[in-house]
N, C-alpha and C. Protein backbone atom coordinates (compact mmCIF):
# COMPACT_ATOMS: atom_id res chain seq x y z
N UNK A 1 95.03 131.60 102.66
CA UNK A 1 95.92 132.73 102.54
C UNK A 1 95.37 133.91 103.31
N UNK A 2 96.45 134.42 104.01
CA UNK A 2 95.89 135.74 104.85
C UNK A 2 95.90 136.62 103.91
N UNK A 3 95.12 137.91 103.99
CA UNK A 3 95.00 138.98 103.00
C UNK A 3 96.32 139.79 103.47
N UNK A 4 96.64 140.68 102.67
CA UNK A 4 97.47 141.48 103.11
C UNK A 4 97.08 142.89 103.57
N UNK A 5 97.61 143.50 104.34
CA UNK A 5 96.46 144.95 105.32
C UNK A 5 96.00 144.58 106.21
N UNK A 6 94.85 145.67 106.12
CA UNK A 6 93.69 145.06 107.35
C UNK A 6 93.32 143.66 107.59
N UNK A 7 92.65 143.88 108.60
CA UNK A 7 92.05 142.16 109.09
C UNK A 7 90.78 141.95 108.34
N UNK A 8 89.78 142.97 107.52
CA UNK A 8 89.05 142.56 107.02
C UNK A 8 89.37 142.79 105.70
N UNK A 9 90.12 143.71 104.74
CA UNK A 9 91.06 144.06 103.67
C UNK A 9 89.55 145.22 103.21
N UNK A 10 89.12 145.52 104.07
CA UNK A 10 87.98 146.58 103.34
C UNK A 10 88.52 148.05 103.53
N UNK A 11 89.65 148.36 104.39
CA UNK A 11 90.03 149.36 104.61
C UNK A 11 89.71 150.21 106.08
N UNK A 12 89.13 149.30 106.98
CA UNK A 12 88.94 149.58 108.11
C UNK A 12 89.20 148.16 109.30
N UNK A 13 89.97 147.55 109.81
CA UNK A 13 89.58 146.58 110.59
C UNK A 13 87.97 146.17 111.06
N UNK A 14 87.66 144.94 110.83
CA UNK A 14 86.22 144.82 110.74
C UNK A 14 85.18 145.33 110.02
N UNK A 15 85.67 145.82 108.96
CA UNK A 15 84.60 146.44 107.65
C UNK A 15 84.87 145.17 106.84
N UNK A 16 83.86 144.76 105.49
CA UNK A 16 84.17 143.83 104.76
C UNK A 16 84.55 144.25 103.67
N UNK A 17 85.02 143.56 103.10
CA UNK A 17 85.36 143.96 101.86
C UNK A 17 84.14 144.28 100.66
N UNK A 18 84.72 144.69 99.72
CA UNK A 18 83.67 144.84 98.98
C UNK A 18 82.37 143.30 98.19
N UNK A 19 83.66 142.38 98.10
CA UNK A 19 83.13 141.50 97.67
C UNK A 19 81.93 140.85 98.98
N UNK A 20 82.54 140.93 99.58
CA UNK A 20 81.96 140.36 101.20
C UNK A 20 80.43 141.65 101.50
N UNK A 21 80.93 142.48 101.15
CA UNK A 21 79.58 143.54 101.40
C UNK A 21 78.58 142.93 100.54
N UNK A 22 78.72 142.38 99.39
CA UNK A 22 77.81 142.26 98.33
C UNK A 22 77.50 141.25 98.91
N UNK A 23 77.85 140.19 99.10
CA UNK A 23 76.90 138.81 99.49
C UNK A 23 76.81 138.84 100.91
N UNK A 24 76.65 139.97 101.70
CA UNK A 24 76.68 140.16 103.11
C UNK A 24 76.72 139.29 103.98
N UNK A 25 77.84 139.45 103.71
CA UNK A 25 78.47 138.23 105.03
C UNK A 25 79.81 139.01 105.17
N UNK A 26 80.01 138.53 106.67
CA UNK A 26 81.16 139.10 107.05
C UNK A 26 82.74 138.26 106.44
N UNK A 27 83.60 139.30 106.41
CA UNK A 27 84.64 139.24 105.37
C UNK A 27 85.64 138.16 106.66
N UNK A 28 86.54 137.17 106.23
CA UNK A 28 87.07 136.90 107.26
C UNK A 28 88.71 136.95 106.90
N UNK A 29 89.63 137.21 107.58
CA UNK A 29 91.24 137.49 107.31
C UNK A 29 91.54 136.68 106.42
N UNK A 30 91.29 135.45 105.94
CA UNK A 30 91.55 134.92 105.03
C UNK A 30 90.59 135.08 103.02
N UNK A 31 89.92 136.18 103.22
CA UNK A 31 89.24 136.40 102.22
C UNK A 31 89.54 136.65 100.79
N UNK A 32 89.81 135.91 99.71
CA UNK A 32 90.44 136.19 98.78
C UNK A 32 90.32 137.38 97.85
N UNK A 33 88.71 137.81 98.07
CA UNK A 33 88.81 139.24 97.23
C UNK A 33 89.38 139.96 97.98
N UNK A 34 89.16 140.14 99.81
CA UNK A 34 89.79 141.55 100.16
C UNK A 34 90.67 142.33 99.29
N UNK A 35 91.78 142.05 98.92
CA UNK A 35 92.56 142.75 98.69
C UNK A 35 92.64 142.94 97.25
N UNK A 36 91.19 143.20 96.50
CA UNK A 36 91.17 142.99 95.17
C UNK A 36 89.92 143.80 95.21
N UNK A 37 88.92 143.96 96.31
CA UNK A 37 87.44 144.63 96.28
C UNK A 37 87.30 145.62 97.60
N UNK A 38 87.68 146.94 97.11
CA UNK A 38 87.94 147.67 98.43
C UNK A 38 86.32 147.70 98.37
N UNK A 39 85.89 148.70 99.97
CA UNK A 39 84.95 148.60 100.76
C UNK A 39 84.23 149.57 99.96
N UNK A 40 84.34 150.79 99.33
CA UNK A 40 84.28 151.35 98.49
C UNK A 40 83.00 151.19 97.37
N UNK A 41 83.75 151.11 96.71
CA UNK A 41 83.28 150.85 95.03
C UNK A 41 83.39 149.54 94.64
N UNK A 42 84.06 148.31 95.53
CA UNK A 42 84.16 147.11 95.33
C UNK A 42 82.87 146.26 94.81
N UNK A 43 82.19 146.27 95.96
CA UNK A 43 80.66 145.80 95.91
C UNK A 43 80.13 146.14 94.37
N UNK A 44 79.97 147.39 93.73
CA UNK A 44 79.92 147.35 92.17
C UNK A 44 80.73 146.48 91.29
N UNK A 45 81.42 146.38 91.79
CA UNK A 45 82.57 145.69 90.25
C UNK A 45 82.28 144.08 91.07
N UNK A 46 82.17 143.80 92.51
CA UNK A 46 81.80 142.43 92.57
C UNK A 46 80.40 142.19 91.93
N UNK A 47 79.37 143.16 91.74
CA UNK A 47 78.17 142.58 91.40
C UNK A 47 78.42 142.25 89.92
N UNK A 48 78.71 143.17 89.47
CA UNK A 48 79.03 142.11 87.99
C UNK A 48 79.46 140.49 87.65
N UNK A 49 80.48 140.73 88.43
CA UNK A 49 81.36 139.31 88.29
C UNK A 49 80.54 138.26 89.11
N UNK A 50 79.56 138.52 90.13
CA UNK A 50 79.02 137.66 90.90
C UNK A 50 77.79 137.00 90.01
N UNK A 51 77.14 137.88 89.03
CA UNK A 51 76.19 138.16 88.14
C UNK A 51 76.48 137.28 87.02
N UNK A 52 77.69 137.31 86.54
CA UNK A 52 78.06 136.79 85.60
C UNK A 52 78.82 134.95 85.92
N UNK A 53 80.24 135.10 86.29
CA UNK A 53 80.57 133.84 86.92
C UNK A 53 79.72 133.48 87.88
N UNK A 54 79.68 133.67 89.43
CA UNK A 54 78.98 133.36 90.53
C UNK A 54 80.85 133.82 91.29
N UNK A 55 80.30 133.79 92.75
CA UNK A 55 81.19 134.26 93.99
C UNK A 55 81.84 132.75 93.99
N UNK A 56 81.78 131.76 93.43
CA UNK A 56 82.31 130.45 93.90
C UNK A 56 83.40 130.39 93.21
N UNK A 57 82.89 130.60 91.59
CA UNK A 57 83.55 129.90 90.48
C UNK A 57 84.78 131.10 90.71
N UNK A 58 84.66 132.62 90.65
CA UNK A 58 85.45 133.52 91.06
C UNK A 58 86.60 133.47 92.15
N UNK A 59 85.90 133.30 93.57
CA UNK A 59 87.06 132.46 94.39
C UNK A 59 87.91 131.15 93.94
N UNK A 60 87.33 130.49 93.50
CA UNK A 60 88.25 129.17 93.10
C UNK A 60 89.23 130.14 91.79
N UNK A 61 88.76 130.60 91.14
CA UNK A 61 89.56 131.38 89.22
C UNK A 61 90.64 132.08 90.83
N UNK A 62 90.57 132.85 91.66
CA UNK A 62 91.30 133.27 92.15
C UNK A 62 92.61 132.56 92.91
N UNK A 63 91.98 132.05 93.80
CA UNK A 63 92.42 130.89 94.78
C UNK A 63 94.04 130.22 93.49
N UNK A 64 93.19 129.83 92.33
CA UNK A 64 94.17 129.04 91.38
C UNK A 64 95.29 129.99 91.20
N UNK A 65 95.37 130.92 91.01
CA UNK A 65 96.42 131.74 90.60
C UNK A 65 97.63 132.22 91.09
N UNK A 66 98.63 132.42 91.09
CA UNK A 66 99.88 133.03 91.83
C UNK A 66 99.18 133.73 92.64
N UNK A 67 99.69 134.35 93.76
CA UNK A 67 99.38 135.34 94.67
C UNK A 67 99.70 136.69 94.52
N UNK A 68 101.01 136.61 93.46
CA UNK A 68 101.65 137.82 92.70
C UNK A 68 100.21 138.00 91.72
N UNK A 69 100.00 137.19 91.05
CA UNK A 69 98.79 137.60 90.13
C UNK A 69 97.93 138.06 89.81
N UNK A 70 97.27 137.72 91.29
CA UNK A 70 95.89 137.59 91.47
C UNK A 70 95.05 139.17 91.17
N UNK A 71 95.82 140.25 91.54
CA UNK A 71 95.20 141.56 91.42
C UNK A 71 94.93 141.77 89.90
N UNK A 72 96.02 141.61 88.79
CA UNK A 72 95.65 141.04 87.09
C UNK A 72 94.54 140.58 86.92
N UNK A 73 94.60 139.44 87.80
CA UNK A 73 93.57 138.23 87.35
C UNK A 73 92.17 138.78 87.88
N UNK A 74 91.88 139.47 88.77
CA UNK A 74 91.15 140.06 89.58
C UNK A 74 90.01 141.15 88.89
N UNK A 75 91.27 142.08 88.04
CA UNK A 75 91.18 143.16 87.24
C UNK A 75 90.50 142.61 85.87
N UNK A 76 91.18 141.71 85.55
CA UNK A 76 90.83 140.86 84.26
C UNK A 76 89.23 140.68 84.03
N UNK A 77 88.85 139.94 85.45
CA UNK A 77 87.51 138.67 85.51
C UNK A 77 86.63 140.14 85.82
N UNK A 78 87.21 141.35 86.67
CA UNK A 78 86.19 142.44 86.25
C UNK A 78 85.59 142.57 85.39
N UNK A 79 86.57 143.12 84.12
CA UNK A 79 86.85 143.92 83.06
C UNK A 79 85.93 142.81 82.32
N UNK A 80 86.17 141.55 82.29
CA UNK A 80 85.23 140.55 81.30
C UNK A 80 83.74 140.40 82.01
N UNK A 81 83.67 140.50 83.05
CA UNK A 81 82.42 140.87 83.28
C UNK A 81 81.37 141.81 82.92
N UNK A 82 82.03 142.75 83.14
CA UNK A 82 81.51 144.14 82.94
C UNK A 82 81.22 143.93 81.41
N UNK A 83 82.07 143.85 80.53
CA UNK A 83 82.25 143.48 79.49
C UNK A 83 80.53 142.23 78.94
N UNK A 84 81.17 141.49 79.33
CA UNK A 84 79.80 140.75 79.34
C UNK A 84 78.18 140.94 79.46
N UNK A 85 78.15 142.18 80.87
CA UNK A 85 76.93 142.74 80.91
C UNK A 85 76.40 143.41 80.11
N UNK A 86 77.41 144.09 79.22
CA UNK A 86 77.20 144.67 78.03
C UNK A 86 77.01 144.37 76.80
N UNK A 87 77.26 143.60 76.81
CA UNK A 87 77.59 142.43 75.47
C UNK A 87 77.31 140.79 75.88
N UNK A 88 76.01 140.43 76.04
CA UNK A 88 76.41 139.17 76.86
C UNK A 88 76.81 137.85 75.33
N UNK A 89 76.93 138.49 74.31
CA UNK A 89 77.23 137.55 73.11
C UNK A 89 78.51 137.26 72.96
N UNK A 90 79.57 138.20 72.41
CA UNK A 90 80.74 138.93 72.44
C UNK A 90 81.87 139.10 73.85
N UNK A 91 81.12 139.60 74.59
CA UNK A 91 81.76 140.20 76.06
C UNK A 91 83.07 141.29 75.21
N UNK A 92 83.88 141.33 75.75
CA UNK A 92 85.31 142.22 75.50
C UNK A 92 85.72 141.56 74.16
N UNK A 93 85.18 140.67 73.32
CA UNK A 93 85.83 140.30 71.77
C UNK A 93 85.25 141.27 70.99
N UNK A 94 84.03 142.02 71.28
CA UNK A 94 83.71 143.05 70.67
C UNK A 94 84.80 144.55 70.47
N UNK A 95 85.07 144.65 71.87
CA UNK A 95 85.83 145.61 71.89
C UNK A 95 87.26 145.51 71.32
N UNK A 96 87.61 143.87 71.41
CA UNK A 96 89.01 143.50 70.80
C UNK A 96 88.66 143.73 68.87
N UNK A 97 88.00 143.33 68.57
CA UNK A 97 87.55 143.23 67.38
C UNK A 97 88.00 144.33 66.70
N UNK A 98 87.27 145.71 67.33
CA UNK A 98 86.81 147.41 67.11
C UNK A 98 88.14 147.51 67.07
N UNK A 99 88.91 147.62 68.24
CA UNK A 99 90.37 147.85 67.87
C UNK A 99 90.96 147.24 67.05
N UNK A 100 91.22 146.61 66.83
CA UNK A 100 91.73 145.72 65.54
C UNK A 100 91.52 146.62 64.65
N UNK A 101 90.31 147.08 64.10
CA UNK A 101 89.64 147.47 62.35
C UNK A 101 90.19 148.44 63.11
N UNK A 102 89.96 149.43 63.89
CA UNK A 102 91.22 150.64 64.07
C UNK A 102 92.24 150.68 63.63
N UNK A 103 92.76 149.76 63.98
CA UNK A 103 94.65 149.84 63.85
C UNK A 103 94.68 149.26 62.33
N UNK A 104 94.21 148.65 62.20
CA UNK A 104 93.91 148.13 60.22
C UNK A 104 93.47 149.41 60.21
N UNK A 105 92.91 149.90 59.74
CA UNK A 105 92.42 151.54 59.20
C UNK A 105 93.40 152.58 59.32
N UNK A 106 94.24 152.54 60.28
CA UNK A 106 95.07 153.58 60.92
C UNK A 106 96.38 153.23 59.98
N UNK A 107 96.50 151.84 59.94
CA UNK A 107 97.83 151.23 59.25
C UNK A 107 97.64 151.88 57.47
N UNK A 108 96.68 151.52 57.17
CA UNK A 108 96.03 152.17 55.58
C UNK A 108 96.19 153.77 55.68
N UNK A 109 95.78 154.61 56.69
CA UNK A 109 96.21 155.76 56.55
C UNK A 109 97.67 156.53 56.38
N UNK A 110 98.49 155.41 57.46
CA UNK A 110 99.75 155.99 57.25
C UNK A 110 100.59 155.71 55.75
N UNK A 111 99.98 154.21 55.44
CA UNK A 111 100.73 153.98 54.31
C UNK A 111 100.30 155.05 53.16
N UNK A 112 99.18 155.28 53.07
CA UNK A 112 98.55 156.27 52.11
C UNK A 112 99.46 157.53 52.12
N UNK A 113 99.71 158.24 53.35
CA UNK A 113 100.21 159.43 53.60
C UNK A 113 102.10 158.99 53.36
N UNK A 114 102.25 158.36 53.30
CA UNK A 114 103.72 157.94 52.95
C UNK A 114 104.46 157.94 51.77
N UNK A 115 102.80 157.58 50.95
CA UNK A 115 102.89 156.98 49.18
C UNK A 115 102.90 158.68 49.01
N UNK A 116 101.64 159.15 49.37
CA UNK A 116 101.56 161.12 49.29
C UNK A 116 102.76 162.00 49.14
N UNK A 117 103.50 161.64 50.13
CA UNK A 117 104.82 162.23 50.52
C UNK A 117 106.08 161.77 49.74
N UNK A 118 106.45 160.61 49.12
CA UNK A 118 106.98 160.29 48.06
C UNK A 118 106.46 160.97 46.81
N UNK A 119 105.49 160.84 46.43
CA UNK A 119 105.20 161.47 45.05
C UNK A 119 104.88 162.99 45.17
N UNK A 120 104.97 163.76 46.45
CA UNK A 120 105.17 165.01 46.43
C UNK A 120 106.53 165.39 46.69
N UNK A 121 107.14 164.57 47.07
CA UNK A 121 109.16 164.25 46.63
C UNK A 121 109.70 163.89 45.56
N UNK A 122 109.13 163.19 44.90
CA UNK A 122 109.35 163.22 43.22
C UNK A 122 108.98 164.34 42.64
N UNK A 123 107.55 164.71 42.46
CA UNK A 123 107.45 165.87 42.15
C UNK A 123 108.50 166.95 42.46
N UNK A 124 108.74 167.17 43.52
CA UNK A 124 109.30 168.54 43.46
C UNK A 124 111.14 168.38 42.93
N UNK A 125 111.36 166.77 43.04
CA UNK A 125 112.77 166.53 42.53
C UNK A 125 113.02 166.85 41.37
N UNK A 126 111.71 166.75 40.31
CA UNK A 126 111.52 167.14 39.19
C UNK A 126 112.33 166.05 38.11
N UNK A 127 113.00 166.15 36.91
CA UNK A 127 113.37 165.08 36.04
C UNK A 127 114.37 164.46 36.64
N UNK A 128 115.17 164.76 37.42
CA UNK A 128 116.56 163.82 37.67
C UNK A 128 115.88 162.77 39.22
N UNK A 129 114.95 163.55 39.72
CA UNK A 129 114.14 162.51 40.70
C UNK A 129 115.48 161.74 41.73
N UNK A 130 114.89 160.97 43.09
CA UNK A 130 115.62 160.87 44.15
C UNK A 130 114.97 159.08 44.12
N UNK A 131 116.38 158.14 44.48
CA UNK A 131 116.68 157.14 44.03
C UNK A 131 115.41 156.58 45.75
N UNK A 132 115.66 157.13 46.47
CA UNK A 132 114.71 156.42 47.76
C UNK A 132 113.18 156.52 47.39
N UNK A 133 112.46 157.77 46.97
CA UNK A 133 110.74 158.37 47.02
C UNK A 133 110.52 157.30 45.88
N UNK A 134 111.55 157.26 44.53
CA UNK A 134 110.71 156.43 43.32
C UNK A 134 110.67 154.84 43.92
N UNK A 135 111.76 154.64 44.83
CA UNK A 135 111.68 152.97 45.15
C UNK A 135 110.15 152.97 45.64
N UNK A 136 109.55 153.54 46.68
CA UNK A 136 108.46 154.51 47.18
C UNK A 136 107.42 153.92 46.36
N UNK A 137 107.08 154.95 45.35
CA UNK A 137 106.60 154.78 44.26
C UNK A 137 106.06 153.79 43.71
N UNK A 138 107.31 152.84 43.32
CA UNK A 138 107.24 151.61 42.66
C UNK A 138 106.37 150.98 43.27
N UNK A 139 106.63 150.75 44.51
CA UNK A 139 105.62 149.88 45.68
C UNK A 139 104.24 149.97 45.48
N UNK A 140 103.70 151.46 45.06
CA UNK A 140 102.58 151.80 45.40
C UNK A 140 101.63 151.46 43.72
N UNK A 141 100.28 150.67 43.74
CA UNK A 141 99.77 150.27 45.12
C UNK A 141 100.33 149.13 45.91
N UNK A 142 100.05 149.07 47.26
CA UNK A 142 100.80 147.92 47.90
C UNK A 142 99.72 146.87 47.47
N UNK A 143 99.72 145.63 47.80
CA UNK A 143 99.61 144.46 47.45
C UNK A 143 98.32 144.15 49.31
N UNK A 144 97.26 143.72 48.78
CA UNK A 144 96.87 143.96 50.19
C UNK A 144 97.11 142.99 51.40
N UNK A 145 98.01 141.96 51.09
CA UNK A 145 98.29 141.26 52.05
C UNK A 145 99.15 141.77 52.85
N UNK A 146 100.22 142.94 52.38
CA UNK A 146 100.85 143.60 52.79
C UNK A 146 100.29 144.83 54.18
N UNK A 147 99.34 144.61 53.84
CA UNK A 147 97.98 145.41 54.88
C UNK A 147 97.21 145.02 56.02
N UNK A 148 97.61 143.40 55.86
CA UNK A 148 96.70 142.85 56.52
C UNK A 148 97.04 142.42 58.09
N UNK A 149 96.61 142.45 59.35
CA UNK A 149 96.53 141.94 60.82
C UNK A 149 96.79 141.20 60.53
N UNK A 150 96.68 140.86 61.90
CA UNK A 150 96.99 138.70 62.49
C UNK A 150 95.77 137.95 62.56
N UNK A 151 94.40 139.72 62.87
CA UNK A 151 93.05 138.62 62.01
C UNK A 151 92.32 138.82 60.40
N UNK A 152 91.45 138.11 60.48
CA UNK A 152 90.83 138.07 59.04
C UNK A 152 89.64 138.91 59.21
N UNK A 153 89.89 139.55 60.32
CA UNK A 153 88.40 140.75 60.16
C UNK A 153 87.34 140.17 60.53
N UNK A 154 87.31 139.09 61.16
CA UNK A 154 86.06 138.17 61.10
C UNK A 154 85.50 137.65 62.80
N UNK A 155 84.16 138.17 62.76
CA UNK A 155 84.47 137.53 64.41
C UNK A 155 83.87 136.46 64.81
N UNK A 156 83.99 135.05 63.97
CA UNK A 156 84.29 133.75 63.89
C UNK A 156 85.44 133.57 64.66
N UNK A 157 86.40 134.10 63.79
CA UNK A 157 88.05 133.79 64.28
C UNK A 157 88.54 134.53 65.62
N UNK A 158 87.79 135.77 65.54
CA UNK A 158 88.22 136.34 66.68
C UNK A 158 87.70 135.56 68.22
N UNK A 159 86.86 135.02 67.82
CA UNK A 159 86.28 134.06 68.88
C UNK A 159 86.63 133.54 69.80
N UNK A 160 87.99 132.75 69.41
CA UNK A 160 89.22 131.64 69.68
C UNK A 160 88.53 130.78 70.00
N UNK A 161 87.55 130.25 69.80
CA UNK A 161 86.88 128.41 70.96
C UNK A 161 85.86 128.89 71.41
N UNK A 162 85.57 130.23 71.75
CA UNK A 162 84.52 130.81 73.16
C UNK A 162 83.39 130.11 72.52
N UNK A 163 83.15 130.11 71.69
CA UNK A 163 81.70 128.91 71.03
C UNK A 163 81.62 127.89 70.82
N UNK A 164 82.80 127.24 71.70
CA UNK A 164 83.19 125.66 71.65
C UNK A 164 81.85 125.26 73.20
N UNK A 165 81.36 126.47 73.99
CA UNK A 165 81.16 126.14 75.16
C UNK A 165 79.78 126.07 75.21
N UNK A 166 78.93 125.44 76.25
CA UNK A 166 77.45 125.54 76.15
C UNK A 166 76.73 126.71 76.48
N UNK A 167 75.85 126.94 76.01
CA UNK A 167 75.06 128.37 76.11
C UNK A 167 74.87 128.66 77.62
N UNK A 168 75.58 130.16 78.11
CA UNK A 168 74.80 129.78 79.62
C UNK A 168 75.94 129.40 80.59
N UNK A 169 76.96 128.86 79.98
CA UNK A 169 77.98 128.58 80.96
C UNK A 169 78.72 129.46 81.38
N UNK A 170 78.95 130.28 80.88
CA UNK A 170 79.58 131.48 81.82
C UNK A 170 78.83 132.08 82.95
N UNK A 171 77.51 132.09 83.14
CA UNK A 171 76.41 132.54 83.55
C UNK A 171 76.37 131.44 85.55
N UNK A 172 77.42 130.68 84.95
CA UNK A 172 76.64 129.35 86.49
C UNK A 172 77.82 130.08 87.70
């Protein structure tokens, strides 16, 4: 596949791309990062991913993909890299995790402030009270399944398989 742009996709005809800067070798019109690793700041975000997958396994993860895709997919194998260098246990399930207990926490706040606001609507309805805040009411406390994500809080599950694999294999 020809890149699209320049002839070397680094942003200058005959500059390499970023990915191509990092393993210094010259970039050639058919280069699959060009147009995914400017000349730039590329070379950083390739050293990760080169660090982590290798430049092979990366071209081929690329190569496989739509051509519409590939900048996603590109962005993606960054982002899990980077991710990885940081976390080489976890990678980005850490960060998926954190958000999660966010939005569980955040979900508990609103319901809390909801139950608040009903019984400071009863209250002020006083004895004849308003047929919607007591339905409200009734509910409260909620039931905690009623509370609960799509995970179990657990980062076993959050895993999906990733520990189905041999130690190290992300690494070749």
């Amino acid at each position: 596949m020809a890149s699209s742009g320049t002839s070397g996709g680094g942003g200058s005809p005959g500059s390499p791309c970023g990915a191509c800067k990092f393993l210094r070798r010259k970039c050639a019109a058919e280069c699959v990062f060009a147009p995914h690793f400017c000349a730039e700041d590329g070379a950083a975000q390739f050293a990760a991913i080169h660090k982590v997958f290798g430049a092979s396994n990366a071209a081929k993860l690329l190569q496989q993909v739509a051509p519409a895709d590939r900048s996603e997919a590109a962005a993606t194998v960054t982002y899990e890299a980077q991710a990885r260098l940081r976390d080489p246990i976890y990678g980005c399930v850490a960060h998926i995790f954190a958000l999660q207990q966010q939005v569980a926490s955040l979900q508990m706040q609103v319901l809390q402030a909801k139950a608040q606001v009903a019984q400071t609507m009863a209250a002020a309805a006083g004895p004849q009270g308003t047929t919607g805040s007591s339905s409200l009411l009734q509910r409260w406390p909620l039931e905690p399944e009623s509370l609960s994500t799509q995970s179990s809080g657990c980062y076993s599950d959050m895993y999906c398989g990733f520990g189905d694999q041999e130690e190290g294999s992300y690494t070749k």
